[in-house]
C-alpha atoms as a PDB file:
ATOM      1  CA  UNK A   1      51.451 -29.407  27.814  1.00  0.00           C
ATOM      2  CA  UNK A   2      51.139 -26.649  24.783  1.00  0.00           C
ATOM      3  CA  UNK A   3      50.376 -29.600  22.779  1.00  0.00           C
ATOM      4  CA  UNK A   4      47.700 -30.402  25.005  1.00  0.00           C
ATOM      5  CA  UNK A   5      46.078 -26.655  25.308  1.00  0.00           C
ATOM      6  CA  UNK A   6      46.557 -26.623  21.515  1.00  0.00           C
ATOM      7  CA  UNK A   7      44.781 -29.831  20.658  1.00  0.00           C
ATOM      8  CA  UNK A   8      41.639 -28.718  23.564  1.00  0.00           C
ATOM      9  CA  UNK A   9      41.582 -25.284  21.672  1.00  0.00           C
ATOM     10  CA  UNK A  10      40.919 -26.707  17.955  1.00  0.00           C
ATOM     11  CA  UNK A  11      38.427 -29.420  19.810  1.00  0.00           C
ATOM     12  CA  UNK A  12      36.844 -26.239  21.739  1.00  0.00           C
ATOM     13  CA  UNK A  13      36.903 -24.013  18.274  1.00  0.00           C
ATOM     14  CA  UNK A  14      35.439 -27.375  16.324  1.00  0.00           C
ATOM     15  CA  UNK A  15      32.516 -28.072  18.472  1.00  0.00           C
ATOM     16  CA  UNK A  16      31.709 -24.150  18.897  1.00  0.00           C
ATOM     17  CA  UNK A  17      31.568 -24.340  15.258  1.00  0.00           C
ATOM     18  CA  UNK A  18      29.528 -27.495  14.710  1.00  0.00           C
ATOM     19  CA  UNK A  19      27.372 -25.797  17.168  1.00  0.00           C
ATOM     20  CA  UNK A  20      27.172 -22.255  15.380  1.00  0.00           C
ATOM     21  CA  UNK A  21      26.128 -24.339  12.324  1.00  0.00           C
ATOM     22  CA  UNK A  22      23.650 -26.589  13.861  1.00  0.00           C
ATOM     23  CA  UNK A  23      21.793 -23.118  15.217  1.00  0.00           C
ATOM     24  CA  UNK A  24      22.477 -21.523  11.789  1.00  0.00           C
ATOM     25  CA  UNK A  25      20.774 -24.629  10.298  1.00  0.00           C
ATOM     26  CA  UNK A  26      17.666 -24.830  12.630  1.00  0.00           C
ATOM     27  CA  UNK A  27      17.315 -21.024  12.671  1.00  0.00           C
ATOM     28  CA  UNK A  28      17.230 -21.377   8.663  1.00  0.00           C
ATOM     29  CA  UNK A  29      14.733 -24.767   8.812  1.00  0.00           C
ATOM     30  CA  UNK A  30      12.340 -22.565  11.482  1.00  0.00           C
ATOM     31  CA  UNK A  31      12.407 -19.212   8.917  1.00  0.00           C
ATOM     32  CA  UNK A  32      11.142 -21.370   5.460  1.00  0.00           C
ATOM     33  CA  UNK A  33       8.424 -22.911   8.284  1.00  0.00           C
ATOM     34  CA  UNK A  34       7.214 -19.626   8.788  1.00  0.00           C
ATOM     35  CA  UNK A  35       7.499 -18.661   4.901  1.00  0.00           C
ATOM     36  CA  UNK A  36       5.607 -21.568   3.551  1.00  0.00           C
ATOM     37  CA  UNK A  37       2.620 -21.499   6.661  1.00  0.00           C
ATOM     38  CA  UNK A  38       2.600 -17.863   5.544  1.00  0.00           C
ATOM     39  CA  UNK A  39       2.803 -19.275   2.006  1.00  0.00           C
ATOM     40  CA  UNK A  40       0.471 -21.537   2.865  1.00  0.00           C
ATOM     41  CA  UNK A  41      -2.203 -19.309   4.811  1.00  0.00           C
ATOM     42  CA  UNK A  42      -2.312 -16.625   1.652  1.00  0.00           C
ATOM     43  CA  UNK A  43      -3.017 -19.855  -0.318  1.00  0.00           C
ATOM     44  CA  UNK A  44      -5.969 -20.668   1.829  1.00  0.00           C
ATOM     45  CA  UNK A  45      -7.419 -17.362   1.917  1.00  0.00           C
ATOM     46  CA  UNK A  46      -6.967 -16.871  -1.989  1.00  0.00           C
ATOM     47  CA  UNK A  47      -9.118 -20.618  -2.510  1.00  0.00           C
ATOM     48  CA  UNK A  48     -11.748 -19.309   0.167  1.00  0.00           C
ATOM     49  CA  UNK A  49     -12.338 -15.925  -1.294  1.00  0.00           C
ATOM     50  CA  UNK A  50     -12.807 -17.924  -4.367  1.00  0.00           C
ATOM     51  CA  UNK A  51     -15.377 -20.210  -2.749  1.00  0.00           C
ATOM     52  CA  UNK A  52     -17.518 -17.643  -1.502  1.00  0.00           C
ATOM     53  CA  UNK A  53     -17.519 -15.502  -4.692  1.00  0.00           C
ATOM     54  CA  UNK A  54     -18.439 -18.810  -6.218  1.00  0.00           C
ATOM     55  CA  UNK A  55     -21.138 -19.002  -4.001  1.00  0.00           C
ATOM     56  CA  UNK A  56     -22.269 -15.736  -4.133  1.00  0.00           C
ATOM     57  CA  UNK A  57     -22.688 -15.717  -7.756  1.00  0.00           C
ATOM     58  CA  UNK A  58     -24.651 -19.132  -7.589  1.00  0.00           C
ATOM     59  CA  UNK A  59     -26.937 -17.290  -5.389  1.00  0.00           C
ATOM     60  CA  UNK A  60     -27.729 -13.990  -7.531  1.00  0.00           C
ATOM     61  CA  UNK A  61     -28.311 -16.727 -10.379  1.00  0.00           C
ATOM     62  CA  UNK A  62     -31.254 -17.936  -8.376  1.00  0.00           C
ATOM     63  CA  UNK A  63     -32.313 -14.764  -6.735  1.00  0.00           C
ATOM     64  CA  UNK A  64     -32.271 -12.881 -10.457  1.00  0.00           C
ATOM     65  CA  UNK A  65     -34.286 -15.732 -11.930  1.00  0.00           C
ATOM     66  CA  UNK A  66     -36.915 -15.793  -9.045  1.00  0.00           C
ATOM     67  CA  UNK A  67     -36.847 -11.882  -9.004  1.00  0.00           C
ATOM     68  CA  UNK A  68     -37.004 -12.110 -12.938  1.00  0.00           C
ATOM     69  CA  UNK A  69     -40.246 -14.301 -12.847  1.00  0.00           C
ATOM     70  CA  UNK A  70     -42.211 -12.145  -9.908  1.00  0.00           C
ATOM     71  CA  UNK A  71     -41.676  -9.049 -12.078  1.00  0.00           C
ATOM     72  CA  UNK A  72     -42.673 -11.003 -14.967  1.00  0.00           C
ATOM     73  CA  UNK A  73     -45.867 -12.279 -13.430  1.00  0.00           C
ATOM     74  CA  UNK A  74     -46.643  -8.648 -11.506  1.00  0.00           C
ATOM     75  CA  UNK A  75     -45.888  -6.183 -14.662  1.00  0.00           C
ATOM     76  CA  UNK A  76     -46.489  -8.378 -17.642  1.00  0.00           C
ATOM     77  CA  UNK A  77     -48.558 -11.428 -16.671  1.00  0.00           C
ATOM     78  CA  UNK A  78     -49.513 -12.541 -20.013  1.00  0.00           C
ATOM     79  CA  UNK A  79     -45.899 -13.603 -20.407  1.00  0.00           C
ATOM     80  CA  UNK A  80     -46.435 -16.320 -17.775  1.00  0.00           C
ATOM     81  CA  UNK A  81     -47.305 -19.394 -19.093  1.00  0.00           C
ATOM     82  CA  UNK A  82     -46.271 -23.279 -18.703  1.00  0.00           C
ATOM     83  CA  UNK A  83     -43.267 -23.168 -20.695  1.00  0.00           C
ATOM     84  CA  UNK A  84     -41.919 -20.221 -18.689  1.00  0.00           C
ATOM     85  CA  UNK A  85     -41.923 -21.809 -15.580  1.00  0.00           C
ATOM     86  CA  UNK A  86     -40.676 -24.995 -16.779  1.00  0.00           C
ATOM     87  CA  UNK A  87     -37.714 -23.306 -17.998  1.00  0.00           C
ATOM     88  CA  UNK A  88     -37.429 -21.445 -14.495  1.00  0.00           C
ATOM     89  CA  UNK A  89     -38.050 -24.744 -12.723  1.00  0.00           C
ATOM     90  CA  UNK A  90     -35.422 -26.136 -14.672  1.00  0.00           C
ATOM     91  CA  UNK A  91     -33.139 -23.622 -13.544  1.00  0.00           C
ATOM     92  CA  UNK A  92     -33.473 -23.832 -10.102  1.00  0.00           C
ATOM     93  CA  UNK A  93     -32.912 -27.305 -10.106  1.00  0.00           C
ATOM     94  CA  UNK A  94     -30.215 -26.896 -11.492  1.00  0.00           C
ATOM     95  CA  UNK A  95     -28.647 -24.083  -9.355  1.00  0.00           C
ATOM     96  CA  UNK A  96     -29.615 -25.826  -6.076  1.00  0.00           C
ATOM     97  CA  UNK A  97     -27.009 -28.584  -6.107  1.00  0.00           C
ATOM     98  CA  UNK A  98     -24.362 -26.379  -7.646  1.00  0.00           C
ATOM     99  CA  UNK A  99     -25.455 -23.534  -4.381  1.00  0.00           C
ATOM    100  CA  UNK A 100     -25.325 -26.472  -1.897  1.00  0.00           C
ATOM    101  CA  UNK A 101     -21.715 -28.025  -3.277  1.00  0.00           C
ATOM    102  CA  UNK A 102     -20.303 -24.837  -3.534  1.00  0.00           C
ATOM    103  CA  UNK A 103     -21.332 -23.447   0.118  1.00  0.00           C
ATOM    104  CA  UNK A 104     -19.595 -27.110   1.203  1.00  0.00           C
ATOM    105  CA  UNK A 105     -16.235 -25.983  -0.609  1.00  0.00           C
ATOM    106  CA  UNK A 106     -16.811 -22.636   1.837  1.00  0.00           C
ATOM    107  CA  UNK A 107     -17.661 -24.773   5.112  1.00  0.00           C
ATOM    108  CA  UNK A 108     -14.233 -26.665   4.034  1.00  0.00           C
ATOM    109  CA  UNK A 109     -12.374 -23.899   4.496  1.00  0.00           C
ATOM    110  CA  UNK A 110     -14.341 -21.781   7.236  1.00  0.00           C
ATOM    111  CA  UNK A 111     -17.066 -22.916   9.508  1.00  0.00           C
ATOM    112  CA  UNK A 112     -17.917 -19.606  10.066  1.00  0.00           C
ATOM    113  CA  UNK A 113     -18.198 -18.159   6.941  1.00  0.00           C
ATOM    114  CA  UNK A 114     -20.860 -20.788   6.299  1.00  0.00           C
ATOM    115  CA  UNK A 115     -22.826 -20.276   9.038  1.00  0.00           C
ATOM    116  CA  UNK A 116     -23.190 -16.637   7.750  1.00  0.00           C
ATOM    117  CA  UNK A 117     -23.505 -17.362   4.370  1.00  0.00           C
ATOM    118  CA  UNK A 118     -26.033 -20.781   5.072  1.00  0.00           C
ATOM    119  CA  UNK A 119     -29.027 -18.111   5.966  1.00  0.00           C
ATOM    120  CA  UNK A 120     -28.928 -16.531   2.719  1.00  0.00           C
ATOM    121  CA  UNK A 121     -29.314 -19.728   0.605  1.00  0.00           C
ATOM    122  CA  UNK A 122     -31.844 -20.842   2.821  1.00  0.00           C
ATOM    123  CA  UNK A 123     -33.803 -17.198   2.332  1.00  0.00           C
ATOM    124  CA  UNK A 124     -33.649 -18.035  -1.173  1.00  0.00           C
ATOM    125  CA  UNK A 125     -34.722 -21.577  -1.362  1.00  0.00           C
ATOM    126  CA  UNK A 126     -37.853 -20.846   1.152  1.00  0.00           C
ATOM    127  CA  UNK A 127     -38.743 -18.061  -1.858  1.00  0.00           C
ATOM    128  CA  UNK A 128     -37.871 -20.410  -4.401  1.00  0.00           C
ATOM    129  CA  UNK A 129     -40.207 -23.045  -3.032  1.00  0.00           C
ATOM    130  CA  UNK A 130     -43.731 -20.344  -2.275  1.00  0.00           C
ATOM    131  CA  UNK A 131     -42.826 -18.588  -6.183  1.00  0.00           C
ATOM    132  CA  UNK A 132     -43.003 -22.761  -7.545  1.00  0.00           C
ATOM    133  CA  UNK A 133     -46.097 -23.365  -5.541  1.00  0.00           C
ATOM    134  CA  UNK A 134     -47.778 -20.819  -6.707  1.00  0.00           C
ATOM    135  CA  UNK A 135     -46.192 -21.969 -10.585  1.00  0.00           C
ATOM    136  CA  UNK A 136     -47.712 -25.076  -9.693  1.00  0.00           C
ATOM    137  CA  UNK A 137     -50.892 -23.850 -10.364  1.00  0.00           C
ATOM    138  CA  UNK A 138     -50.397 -22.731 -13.930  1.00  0.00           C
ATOM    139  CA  UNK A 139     -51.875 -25.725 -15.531  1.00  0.00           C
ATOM    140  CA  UNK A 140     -55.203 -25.661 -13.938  1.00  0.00           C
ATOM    141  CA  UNK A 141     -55.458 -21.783 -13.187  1.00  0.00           C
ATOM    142  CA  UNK A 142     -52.756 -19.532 -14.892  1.00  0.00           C
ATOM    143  CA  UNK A 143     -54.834 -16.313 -13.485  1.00  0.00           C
ATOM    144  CA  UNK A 144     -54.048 -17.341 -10.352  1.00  0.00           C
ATOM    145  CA  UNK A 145     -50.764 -18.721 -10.255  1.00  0.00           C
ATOM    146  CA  UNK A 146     -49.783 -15.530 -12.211  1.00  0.00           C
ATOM    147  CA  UNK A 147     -51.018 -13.319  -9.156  1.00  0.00           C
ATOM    148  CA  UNK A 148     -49.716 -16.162  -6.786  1.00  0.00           C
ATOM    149  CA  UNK A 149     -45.998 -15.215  -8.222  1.00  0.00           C
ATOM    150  CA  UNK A 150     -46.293 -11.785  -8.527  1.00  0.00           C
ATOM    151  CA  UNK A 151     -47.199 -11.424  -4.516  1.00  0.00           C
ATOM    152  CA  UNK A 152     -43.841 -12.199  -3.872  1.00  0.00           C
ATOM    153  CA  UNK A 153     -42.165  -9.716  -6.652  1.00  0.00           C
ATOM    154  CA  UNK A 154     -41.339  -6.893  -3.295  1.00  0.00           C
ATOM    155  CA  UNK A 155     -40.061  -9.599  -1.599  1.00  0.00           C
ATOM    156  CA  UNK A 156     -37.955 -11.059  -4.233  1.00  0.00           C
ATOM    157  CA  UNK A 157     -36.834  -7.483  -4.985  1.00  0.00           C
ATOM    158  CA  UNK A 158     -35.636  -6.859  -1.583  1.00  0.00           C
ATOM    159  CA  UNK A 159     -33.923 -10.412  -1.390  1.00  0.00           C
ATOM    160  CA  UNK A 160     -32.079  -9.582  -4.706  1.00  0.00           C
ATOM    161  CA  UNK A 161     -31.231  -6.225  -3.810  1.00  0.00           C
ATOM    162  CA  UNK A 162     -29.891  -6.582   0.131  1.00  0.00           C
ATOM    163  CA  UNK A 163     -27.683  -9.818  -1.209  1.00  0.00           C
ATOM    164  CA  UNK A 164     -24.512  -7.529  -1.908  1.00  0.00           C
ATOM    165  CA  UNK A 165     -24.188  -5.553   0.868  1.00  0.00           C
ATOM    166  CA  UNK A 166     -25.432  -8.665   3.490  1.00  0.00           C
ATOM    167  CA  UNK A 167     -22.182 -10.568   1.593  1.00  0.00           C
ATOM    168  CA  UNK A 168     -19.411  -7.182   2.280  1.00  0.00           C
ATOM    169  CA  UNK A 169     -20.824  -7.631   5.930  1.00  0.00           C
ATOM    170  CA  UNK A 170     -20.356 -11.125   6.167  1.00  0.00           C
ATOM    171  CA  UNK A 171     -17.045 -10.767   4.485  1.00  0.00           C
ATOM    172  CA  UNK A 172     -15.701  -7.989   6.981  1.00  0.00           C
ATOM    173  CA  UNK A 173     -16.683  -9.490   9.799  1.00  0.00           C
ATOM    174  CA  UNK A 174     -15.106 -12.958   9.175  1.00  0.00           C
ATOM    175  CA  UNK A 175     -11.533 -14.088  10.535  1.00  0.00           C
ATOM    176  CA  UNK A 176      -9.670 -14.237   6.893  1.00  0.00           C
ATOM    177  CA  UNK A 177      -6.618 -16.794   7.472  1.00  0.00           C
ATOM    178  CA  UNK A 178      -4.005 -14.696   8.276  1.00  0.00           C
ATOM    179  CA  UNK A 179      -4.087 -16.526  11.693  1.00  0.00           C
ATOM    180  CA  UNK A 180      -4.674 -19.753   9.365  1.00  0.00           C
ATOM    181  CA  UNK A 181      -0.757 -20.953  10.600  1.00  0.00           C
ATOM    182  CA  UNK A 182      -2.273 -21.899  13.275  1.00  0.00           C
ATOM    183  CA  UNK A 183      -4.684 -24.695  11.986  1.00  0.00           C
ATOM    184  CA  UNK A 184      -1.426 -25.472   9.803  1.00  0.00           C
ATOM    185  CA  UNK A 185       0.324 -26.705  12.512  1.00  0.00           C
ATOM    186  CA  UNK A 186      -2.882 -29.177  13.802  1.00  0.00           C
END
């Protein structure tokens, strides 16, 4: 009978301790979860802070060169002439795919970030496209395109100049990933 109580002790102590080590185990598989979806969520914000800064700079590109050509036209309008705003025109072209891929890298990331940061590309393409209409013009009447620019200088101005502080509000106000682990999981 002792032999009997011994061997059901060392079978009780085994499977306590195959247990204790299966828990251990899990316990230890659930913690590096949680270290690599925090891993994983710092990750995601780092990439999406680097999106929008992307972005952000794309935009003051364009809003510098359109703000660059209204002063132009408004304070020193002989400057204005065909090659100028082929060179402009040229840039913008350029900067509009580059602004469109890079807010796509954001929407990747965060719908809502883009949805704030969408309105402010759009404010600067409707700007971009009245400043080239009027640039259109230069060919057959450079007095008037000139004047035609420079009406939107203020507004270019104010554009140029809001753009940092609308992006710190946009910024503040948007869920970062911190609660990222959660789309993780999906």
């Amino acid at each position: 009978m002792d032999a009997l109580v011994g061997l059901l002790a060392a079978a009780i102590g085994a499977l306590s301790a195959l247990i204790g080590s299966y828990l251990a185990g899990r316990q230890q598989a659930q913690l590096e979860y949680r270290k690599w979806l925090r891993t994983r969520a710092d990750d995601v914000a780092k990439e999406l802070g680097t999106a929008v800064a992307e972005t952000m700079r794309k935009l003051a590109i364009g809003g510098q060169a359109i703000t660059w050509l209204t002063w132009q036209a408004d304070f020193r309008p002989r400057t204005i002439n065909e090659q100028v705003i082929s060179e402009y025109d040229a840039k913008m072209a350029s900067l509009h795919p580059e602004i469109q891929s890079s807010l796509i890298l954001v929407s990747a990331m965060s719908n809502e970030l883009y949805k704030d940061l969408a309105p402010l590309m759009s404010q600067m393409y409707v700007l971009d496209a009245q400043v080239s209409f009027e640039a259109s013009k230069i060919s057959a009447n450079p007095d008037e395109a000139v004047r035609g620019i420079a009406r939107y200088r203020q507004a270019a101005h104010d554009q140029q100049i809001s753009l940092p502080d609308r992006v710190v509000d946009i910024m503040n106000k948007a869920r970062w990933p911190e609660t990222s682990t959660q789309e993780v999981r999906k």
